[in-house]
Protein backbone atom coordinates (compact mmCIF):
# COMPACT_ATOMS: atom_id res chain seq x y z
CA UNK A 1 -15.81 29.44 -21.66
CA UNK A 2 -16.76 27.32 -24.21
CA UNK A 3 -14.71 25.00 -25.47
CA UNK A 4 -12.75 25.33 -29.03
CA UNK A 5 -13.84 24.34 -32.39
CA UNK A 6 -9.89 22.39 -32.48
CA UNK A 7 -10.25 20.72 -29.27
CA UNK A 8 -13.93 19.72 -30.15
CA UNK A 9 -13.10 18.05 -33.49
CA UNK A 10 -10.07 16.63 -32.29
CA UNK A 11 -12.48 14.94 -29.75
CA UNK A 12 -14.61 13.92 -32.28
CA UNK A 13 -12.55 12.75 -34.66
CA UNK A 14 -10.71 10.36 -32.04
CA UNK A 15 -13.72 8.98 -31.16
CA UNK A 16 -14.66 8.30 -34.85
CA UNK A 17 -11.53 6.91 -36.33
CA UNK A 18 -9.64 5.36 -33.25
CA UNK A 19 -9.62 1.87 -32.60
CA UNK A 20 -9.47 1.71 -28.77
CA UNK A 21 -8.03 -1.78 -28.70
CA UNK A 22 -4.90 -0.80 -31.00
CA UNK A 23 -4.16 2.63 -29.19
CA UNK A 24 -4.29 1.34 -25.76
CA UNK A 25 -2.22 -1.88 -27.16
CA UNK A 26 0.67 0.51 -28.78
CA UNK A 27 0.06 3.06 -25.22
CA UNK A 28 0.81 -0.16 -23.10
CA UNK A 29 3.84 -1.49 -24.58
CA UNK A 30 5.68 2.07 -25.59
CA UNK A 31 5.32 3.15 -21.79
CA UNK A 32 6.87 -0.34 -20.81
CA UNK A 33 9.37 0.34 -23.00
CA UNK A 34 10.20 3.57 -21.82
CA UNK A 35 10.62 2.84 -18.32
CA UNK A 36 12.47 -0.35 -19.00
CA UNK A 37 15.17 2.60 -20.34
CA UNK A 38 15.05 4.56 -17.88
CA UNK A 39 15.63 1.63 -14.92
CA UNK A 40 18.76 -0.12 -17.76
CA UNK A 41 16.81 -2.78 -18.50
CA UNK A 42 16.12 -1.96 -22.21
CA UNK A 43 17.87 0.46 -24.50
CA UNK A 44 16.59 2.82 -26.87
CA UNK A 45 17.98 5.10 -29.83
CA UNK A 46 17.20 8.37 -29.56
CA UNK A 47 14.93 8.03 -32.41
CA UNK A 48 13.11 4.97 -30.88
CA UNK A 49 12.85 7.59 -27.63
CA UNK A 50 11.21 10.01 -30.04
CA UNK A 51 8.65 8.33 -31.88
CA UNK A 52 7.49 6.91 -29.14
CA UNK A 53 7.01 10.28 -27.13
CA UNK A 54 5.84 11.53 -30.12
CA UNK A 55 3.05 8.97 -29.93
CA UNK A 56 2.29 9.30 -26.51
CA UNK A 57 2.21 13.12 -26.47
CA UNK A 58 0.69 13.64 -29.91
CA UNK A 59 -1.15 10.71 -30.43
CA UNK A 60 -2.56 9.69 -26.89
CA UNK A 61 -2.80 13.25 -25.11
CA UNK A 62 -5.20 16.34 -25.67
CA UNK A 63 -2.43 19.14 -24.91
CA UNK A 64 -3.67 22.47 -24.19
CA UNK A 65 -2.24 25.71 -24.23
CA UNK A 66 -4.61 28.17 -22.22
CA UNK A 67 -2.91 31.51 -21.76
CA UNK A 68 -1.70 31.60 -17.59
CA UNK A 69 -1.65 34.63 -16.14
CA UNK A 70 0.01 35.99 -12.65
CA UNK A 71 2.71 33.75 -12.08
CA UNK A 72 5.58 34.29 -9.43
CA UNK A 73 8.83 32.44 -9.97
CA UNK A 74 11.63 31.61 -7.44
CA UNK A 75 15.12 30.52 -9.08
CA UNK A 76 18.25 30.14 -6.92
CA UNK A 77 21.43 29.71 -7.77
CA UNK A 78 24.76 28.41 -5.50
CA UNK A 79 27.60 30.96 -5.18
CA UNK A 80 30.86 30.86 -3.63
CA UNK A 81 31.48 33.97 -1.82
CA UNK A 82 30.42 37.21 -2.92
CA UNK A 83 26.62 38.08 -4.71
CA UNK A 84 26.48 37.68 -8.37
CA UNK A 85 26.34 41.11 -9.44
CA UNK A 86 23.74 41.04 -12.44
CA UNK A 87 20.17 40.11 -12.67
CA UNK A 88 21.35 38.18 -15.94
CA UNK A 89 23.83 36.18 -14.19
CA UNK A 90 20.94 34.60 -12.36
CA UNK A 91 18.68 33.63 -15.48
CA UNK A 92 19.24 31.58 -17.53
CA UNK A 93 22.68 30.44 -19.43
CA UNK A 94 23.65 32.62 -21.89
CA UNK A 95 26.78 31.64 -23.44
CA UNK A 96 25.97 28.13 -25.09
CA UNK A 97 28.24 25.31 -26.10
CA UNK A 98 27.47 22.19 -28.02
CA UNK A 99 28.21 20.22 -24.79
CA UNK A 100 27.24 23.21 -22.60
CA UNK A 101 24.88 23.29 -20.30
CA UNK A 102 24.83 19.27 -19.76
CA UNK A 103 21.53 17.54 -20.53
CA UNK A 104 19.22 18.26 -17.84
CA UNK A 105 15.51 17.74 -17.04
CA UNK A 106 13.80 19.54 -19.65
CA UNK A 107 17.28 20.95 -21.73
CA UNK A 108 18.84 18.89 -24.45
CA UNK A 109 23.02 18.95 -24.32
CA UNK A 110 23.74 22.63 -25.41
CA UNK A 111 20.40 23.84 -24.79
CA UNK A 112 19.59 26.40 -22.57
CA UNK A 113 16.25 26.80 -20.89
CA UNK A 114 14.79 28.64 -18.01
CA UNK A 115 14.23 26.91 -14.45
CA UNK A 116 11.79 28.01 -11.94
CA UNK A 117 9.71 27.02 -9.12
CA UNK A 118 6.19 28.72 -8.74
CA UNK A 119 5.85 30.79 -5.86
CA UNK A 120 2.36 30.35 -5.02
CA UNK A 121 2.28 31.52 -0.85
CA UNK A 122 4.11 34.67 0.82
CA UNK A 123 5.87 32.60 3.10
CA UNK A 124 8.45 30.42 3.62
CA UNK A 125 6.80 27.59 1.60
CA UNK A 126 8.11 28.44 -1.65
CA UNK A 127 11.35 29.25 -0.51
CA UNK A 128 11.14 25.47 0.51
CA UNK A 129 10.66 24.88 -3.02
CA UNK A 130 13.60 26.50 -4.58
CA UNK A 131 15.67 25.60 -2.49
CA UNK A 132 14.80 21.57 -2.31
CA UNK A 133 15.12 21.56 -6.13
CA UNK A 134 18.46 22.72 -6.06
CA UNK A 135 19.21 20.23 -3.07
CA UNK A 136 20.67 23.31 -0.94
CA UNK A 137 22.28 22.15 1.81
CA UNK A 138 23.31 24.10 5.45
CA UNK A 139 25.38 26.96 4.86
CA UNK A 140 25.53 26.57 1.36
CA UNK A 141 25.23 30.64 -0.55
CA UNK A 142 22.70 30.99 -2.83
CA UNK A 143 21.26 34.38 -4.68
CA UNK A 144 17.33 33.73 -4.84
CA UNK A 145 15.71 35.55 -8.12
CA UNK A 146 12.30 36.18 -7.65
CA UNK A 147 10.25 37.29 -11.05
CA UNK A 148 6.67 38.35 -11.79
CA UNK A 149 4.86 37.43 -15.01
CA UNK A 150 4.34 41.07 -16.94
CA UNK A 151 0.64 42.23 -16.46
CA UNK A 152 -0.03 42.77 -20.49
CA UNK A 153 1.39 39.23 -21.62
CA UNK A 154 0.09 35.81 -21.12
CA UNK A 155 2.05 33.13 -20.72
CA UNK A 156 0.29 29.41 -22.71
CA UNK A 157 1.55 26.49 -21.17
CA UNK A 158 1.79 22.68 -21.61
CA UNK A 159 0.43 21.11 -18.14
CA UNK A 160 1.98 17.86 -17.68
CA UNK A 161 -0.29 15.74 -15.60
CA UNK A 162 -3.41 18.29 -15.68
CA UNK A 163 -5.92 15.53 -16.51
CA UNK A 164 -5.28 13.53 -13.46
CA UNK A 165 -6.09 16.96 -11.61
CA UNK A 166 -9.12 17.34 -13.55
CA UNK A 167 -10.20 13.63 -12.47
CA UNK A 168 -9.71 14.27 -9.18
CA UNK A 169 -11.42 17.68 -9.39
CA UNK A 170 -8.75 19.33 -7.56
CA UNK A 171 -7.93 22.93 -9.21
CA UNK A 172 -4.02 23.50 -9.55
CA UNK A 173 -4.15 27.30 -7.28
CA UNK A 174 -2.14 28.72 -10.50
CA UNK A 175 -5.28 28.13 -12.27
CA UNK A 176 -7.98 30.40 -12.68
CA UNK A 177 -11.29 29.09 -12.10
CA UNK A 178 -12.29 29.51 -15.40
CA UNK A 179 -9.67 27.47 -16.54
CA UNK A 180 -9.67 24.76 -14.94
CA UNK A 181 -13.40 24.51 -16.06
CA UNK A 182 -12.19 24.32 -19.59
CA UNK A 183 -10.23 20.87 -18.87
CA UNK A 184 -13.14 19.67 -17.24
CA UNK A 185 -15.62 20.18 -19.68
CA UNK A 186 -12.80 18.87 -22.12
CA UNK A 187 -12.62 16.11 -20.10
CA UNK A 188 -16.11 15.27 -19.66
CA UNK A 189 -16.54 15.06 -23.56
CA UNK A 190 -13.49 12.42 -23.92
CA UNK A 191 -15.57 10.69 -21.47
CA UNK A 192 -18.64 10.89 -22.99
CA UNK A 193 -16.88 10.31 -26.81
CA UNK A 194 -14.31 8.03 -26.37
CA UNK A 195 -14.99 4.16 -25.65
CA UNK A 196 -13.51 2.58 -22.92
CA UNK A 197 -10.19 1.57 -23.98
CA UNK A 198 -9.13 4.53 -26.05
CA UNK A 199 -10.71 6.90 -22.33
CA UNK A 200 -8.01 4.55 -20.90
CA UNK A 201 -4.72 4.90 -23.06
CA UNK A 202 -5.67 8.60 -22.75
CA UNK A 203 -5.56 8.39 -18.86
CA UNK A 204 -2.25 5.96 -19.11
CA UNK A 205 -0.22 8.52 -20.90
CA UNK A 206 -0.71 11.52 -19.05
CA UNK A 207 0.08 9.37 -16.16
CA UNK A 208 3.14 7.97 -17.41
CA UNK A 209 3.91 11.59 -18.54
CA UNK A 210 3.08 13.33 -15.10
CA UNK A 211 5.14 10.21 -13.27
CA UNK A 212 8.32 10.28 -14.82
CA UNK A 213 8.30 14.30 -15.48
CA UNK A 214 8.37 13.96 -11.14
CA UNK A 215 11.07 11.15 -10.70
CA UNK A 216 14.17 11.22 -9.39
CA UNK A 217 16.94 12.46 -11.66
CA UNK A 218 19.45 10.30 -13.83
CA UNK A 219 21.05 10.68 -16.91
CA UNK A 220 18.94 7.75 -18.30
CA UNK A 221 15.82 9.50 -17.33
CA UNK A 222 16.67 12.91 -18.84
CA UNK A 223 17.41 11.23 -22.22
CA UNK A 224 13.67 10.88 -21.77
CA UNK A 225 12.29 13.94 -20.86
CA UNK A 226 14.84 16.46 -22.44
CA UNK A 227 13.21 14.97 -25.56
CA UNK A 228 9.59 15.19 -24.39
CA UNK A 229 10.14 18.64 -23.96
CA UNK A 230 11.31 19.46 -27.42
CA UNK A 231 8.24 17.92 -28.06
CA UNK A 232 6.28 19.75 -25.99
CA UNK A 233 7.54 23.11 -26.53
CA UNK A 234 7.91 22.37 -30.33
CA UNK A 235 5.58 25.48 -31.61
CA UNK A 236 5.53 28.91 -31.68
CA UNK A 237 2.50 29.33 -29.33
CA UNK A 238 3.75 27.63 -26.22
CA UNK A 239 6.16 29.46 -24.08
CA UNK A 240 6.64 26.71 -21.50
CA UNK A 241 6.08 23.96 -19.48
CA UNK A 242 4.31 23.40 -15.95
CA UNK A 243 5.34 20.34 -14.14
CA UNK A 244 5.52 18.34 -10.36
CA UNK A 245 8.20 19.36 -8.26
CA UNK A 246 10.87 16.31 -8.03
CA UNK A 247 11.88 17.59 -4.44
CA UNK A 248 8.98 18.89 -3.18
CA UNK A 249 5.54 17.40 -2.71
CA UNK A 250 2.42 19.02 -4.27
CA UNK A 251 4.27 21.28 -5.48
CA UNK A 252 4.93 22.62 -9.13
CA UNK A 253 7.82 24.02 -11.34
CA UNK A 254 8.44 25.96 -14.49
CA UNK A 255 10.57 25.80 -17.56
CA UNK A 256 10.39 28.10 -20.61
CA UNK A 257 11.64 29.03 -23.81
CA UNK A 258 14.49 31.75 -23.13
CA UNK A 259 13.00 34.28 -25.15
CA UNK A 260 9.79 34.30 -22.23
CA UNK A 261 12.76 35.40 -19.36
CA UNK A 262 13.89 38.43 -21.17
């Protein structure tokens, strides 16, 4: 699969117009900044939070959107006593506030977006998954949803932290083969285009991005990454988001735009 005539001259034109000293300068000190929010040692507007996401996301990162095909999703949810009784009570929230849902992860205060975990093997494993991210404990009652991705309808996808898999040559098992050949060969030509320093900044966001998409919880964090995901998901040809499970290692979660979990 060739790669596109976008992600080519993108590639190019970094390479052309970029200072490498300046970008990896501005990558340095707006990740640094960043986590000094998130651990209370530094605080941020929300518009600071912004344009410097925006930076790192839009300015530092080649984002992606190949269409994914064949996905499986697990999504549990706790009840007290009996079963929910309708498919759509497990999904996602319907009935919005402007303080309803609470910020979360990858959802803005008021925003509703749908949750999932990747069921990848036909075993207990991705159970595992579900059910870590929602910290389930013993004898907690939960109703497990369990979806398929319609055959005639691709999904596109941002991938946080897909370049680091690419460096270390080690396919995501979502991926088709032929997909994850596209970020390579992407990823060879930064290499080969890009000097040093601008190849690095590149590296250091999707890093930062991948890290903190997989830390720990707190509300300090999410008034990170709710707004890296408006950013993410802000066009009309990405459905979603792929991204390290917080709870359980080497493995991978979903969100998406409601409209894709109708």
């Amino acid at each position: 699969m060739p790669l596109s005539q976008d992600i080519t001259d993108f590639i190019n034109e970094k390479s052309e117009k970029e200072c490498g000293d300046t970008v990896l300068r501005h990558t340095v000190v707006y990740i640094q900044q960043l986590k000094a929010h998130i651990d209370g040692h530094y605080q941020l507007s929300k518009q600071e939070i912004e344009s410097k996401l925006d930076y790192l996301i839009g300015y530092t990162t080649l984002t992606t959107s190949l269409p994914v095909t064949d996905l499986e999703l697990l999504r549990a949810r706790p009840c007290e006593g009996n079963n929910f009784e309708h498919i759509d009570e497990l999904s996602y929230i319907k009935n919005v506030t402007a303080s309803f849902p609470s910020m979360g992860r990858l959802n803005r205060e008021g925003e509703a977006i749908f949750y999932a975990s990747l069921a990848l093997k036909n075993d207990d494993s991705a159970l595992h998954v579900v059910l870590s991210e929602t910290k389930a404990k013993e004898l907690d009652q939960l109703n497990i949803l369990r979806s398929k991705q319609k055959k005639d309808e691709d999904l596109s996808l941002r991938i946080i932290g897909i370049w680091d898999e690419v460096r270390k040559d080690l396919k995501p098992s979502y991926l088709a083969e032929s997909v994850f050949s596209y970020y390579k060969e992407a990823w060879a030509l930064m290499q080969t285009k890009f000097n040093t320093k601008l190849f690095y900044a590149f590296q250091l966001a999707d890093r930062f991005l991948a890290d903190f998409m997989a830390k720990e919880g707190s509300e300090k964090l999410y008034e990170i990454t709710s707004i890296a995901s408006k950013i993410f998901l802000d066009s009309d040809t990405i459905d979603g988001i792929l991204y390290s499970s917080v709870e359980a290692k080497n493995s991978s979660c979903y969100s998406s735009k409601t409209k894709c979990s109708k």
